[in-house]
N, C-alpha and C. Protein backbone atom coordinates (compact mmCIF):
# COMPACT_ATOMS: atom_id res chain seq x y z
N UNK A 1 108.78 40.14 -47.36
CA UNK A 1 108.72 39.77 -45.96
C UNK A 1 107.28 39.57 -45.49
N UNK A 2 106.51 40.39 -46.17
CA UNK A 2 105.43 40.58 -45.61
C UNK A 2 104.81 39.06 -46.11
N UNK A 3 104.82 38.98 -47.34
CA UNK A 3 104.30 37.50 -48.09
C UNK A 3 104.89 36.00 -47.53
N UNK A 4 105.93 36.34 -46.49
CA UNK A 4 106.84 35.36 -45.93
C UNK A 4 105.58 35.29 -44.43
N UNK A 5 105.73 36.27 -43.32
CA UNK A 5 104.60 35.74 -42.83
C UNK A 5 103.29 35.81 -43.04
N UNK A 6 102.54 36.28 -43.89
CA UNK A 6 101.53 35.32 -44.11
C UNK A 6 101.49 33.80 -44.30
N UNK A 7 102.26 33.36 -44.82
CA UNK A 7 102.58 32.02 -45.31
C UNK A 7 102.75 31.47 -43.91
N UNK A 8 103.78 32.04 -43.15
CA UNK A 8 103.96 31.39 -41.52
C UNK A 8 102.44 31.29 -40.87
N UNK A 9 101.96 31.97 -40.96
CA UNK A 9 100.45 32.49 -40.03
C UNK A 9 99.96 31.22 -40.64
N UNK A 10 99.65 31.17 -41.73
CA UNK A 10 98.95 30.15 -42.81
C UNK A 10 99.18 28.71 -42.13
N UNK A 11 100.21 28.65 -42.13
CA UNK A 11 101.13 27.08 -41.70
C UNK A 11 100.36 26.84 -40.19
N UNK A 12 100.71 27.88 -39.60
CA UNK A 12 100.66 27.86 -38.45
C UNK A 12 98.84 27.12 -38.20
N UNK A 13 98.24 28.58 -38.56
CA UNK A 13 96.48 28.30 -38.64
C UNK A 13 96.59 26.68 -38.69
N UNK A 14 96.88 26.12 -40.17
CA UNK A 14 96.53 24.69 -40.43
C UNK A 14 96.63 23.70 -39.11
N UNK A 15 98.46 23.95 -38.41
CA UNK A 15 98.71 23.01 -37.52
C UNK A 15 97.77 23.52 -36.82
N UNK A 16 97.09 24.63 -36.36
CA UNK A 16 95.87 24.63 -35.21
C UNK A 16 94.76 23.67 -35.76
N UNK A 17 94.36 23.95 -36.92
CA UNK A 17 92.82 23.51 -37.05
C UNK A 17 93.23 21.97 -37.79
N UNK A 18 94.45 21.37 -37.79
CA UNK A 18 94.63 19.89 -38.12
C UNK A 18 93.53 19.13 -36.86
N UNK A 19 94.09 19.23 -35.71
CA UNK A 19 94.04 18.77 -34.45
C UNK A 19 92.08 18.77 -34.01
N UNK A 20 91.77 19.89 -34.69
CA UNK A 20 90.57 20.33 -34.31
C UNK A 20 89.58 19.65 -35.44
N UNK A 21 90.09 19.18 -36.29
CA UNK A 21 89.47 18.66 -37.49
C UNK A 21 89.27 16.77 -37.14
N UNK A 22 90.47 16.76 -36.72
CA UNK A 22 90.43 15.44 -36.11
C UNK A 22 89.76 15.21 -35.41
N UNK A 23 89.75 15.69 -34.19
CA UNK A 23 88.56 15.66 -33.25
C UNK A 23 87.25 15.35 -33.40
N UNK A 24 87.08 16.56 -34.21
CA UNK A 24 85.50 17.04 -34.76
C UNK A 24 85.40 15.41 -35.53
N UNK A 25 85.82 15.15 -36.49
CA UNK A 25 85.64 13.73 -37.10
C UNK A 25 85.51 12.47 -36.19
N UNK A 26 86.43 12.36 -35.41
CA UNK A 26 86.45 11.19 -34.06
C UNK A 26 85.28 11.24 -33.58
N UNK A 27 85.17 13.06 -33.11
CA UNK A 27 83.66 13.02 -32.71
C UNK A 27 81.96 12.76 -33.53
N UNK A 28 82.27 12.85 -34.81
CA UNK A 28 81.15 12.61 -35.75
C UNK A 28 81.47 11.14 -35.86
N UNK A 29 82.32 10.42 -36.35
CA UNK A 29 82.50 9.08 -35.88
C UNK A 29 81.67 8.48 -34.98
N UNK A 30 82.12 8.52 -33.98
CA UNK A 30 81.64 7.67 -32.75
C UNK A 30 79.85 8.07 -32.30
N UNK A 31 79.42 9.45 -32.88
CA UNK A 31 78.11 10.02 -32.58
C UNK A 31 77.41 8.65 -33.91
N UNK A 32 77.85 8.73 -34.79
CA UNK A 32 76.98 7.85 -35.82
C UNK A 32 77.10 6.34 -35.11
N UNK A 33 78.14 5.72 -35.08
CA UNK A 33 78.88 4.51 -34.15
C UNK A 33 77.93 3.78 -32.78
N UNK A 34 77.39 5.25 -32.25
CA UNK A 34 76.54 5.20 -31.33
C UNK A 34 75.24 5.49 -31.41
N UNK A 35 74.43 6.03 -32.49
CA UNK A 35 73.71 6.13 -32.75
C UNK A 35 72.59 4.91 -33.88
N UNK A 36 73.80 4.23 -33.97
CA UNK A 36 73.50 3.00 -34.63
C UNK A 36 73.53 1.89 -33.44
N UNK A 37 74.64 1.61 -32.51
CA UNK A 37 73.90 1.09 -31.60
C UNK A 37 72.55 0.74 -30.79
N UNK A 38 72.47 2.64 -30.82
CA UNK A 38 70.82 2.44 -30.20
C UNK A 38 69.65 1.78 -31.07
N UNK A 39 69.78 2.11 -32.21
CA UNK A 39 68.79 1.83 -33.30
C UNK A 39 68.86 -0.11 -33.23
N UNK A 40 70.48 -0.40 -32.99
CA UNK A 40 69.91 -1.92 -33.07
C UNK A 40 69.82 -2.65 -31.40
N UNK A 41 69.32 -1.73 -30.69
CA UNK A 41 69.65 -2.03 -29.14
C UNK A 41 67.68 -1.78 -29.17
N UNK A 42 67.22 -0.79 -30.04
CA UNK A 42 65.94 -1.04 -30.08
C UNK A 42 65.15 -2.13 -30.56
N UNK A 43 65.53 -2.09 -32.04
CA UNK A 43 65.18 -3.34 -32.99
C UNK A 43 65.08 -4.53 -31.67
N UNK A 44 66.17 -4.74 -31.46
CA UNK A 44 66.18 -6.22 -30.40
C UNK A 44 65.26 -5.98 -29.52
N UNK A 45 65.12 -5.01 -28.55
CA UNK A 45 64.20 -5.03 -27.75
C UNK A 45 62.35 -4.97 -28.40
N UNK A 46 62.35 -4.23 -29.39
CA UNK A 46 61.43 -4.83 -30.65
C UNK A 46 61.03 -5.98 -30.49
N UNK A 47 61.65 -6.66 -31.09
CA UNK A 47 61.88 -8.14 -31.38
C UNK A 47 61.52 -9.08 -29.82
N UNK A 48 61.94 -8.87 -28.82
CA UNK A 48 61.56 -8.95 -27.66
C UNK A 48 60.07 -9.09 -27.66
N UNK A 49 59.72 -7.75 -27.40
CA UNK A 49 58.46 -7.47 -27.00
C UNK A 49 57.67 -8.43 -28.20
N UNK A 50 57.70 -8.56 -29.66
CA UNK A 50 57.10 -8.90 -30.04
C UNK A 50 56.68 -10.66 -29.54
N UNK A 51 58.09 -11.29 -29.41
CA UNK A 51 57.91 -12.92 -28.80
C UNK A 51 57.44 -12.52 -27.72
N UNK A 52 57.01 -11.52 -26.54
CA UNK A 52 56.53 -11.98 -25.43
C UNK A 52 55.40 -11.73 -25.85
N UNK A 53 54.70 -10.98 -26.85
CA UNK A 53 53.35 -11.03 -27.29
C UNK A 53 52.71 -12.14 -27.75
N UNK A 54 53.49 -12.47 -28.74
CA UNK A 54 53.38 -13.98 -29.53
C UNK A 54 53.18 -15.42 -28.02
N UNK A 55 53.72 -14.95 -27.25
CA UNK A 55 53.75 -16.34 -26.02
C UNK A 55 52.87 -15.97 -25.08
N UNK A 56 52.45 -14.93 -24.77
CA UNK A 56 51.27 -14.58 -24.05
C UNK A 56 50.25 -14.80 -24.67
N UNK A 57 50.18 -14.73 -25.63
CA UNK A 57 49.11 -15.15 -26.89
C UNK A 57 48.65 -16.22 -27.12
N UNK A 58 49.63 -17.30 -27.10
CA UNK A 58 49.60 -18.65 -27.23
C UNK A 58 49.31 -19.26 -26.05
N UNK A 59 49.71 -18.62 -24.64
CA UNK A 59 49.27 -19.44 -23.49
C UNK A 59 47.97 -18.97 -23.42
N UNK A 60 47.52 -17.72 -23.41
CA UNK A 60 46.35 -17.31 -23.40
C UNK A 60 45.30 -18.27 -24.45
N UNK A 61 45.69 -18.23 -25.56
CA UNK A 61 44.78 -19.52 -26.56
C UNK A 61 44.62 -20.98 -25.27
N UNK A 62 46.07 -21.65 -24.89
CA UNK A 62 46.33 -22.83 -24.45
C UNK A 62 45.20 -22.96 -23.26
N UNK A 63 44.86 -21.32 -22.23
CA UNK A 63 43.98 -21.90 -21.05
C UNK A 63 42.53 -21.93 -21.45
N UNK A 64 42.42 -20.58 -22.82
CA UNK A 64 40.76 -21.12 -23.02
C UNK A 64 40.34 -22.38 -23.35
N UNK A 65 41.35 -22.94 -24.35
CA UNK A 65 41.57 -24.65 -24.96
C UNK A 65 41.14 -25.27 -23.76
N UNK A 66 41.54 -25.44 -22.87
CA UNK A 66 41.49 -26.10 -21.38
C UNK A 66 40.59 -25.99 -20.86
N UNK A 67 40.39 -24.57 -20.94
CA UNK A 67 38.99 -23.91 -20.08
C UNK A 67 37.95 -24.57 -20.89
N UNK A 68 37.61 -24.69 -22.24
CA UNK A 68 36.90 -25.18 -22.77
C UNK A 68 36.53 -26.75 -22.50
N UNK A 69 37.67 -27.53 -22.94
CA UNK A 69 37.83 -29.13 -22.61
C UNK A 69 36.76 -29.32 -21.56
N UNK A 70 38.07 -29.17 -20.14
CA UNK A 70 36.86 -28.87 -19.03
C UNK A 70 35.78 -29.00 -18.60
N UNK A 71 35.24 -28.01 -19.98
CA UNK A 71 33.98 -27.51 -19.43
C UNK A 71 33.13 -28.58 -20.15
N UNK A 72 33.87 -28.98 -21.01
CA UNK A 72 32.94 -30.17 -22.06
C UNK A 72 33.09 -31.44 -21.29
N UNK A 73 34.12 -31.46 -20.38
CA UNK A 73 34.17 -32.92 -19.71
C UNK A 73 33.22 -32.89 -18.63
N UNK A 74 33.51 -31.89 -18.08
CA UNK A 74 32.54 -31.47 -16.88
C UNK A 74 30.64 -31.64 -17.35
N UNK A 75 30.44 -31.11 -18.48
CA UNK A 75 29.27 -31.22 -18.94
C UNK A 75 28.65 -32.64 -19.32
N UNK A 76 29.78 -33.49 -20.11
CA UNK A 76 29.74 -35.08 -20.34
C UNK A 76 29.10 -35.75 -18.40
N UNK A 77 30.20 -35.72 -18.15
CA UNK A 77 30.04 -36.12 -16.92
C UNK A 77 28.76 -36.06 -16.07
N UNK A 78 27.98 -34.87 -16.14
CA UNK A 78 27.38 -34.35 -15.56
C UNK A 78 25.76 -35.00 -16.34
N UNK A 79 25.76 -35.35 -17.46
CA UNK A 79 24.99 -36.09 -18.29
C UNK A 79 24.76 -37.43 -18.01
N UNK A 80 26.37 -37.65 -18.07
CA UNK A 80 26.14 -39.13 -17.68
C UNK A 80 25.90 -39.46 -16.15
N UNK A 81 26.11 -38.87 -15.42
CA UNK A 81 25.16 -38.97 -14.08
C UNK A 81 23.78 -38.82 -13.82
N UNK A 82 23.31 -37.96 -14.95
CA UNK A 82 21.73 -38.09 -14.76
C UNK A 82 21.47 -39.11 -15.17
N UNK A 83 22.14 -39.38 -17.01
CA UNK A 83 21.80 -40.67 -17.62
C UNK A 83 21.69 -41.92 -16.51
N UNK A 84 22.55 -42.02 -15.52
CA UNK A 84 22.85 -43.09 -14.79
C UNK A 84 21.62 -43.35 -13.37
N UNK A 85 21.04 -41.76 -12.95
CA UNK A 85 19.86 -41.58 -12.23
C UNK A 85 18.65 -41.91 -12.74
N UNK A 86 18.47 -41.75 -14.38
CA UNK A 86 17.42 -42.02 -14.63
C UNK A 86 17.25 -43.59 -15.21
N UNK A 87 18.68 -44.34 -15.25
CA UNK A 87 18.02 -45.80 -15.64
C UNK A 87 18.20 -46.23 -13.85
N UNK A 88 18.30 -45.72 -12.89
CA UNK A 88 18.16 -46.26 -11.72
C UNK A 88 16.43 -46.24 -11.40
N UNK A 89 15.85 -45.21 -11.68
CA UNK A 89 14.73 -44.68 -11.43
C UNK A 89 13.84 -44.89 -12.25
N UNK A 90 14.16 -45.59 -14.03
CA UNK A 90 13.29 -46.46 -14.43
C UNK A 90 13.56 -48.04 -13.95
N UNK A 91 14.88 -48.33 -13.80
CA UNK A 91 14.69 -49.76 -12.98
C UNK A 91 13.87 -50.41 -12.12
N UNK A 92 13.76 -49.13 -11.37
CA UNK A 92 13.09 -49.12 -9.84
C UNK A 92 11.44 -49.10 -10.54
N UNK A 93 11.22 -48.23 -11.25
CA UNK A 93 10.01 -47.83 -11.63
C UNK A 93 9.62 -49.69 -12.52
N UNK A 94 10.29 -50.03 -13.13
CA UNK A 94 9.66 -51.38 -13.72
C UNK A 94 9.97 -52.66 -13.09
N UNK A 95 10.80 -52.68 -12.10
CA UNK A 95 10.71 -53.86 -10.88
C UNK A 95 9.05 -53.50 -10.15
N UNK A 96 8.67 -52.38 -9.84
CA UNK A 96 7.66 -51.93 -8.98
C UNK A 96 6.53 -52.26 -9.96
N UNK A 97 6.33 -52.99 -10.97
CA UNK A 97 5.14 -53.27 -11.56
C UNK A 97 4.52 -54.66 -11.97
């Protein structure tokens, strides 16, 4: 009798800790499930940040490019206006002789 319920107790225990086993797994499940999410919810945002580096980068190159041009047209220009003062001012200077 006695070896009869133990065996009941036994049975019994299992149907408790079936339920609790399940759980516990569902719950280790979905903790990994979700924990891998984040990891590729980072990566992407990663990946993000890196193209807005890469394009800030490149516009930043694009205005010195410009800024430069500019400054070389601006300088041309600025040449060729003297150039253009000083054959006025030798003109003047060899009509006057």
């Amino acid at each position: 009798m006695d070896r009869l319920l133990v065996i009941r107790d036994s049975l019994l225990n299992d149907q408790k800790v079936k339920p609790s086993r399940q759980c516990t797994s569902v719950y280790e499940t979905e903790k990994e499930e979700q924990k891998m999410r984040c990891c590729n919810n980072r990566t992407d945002q990663l990946a993000k940040i890196s193209n807005n580096q890469i394009l800030i980068g490149a516009l930043l190159i694009g205005l010195l490019l410009v800024a430069a041009i500019g400054s070389l047209v601006y300088i041309n220009f600025e040449m060729l206006v003297r150039l253009g003062q000083d054959r006025v001012i030798a003109c003047g200077n060899a009509s006057s002789h």
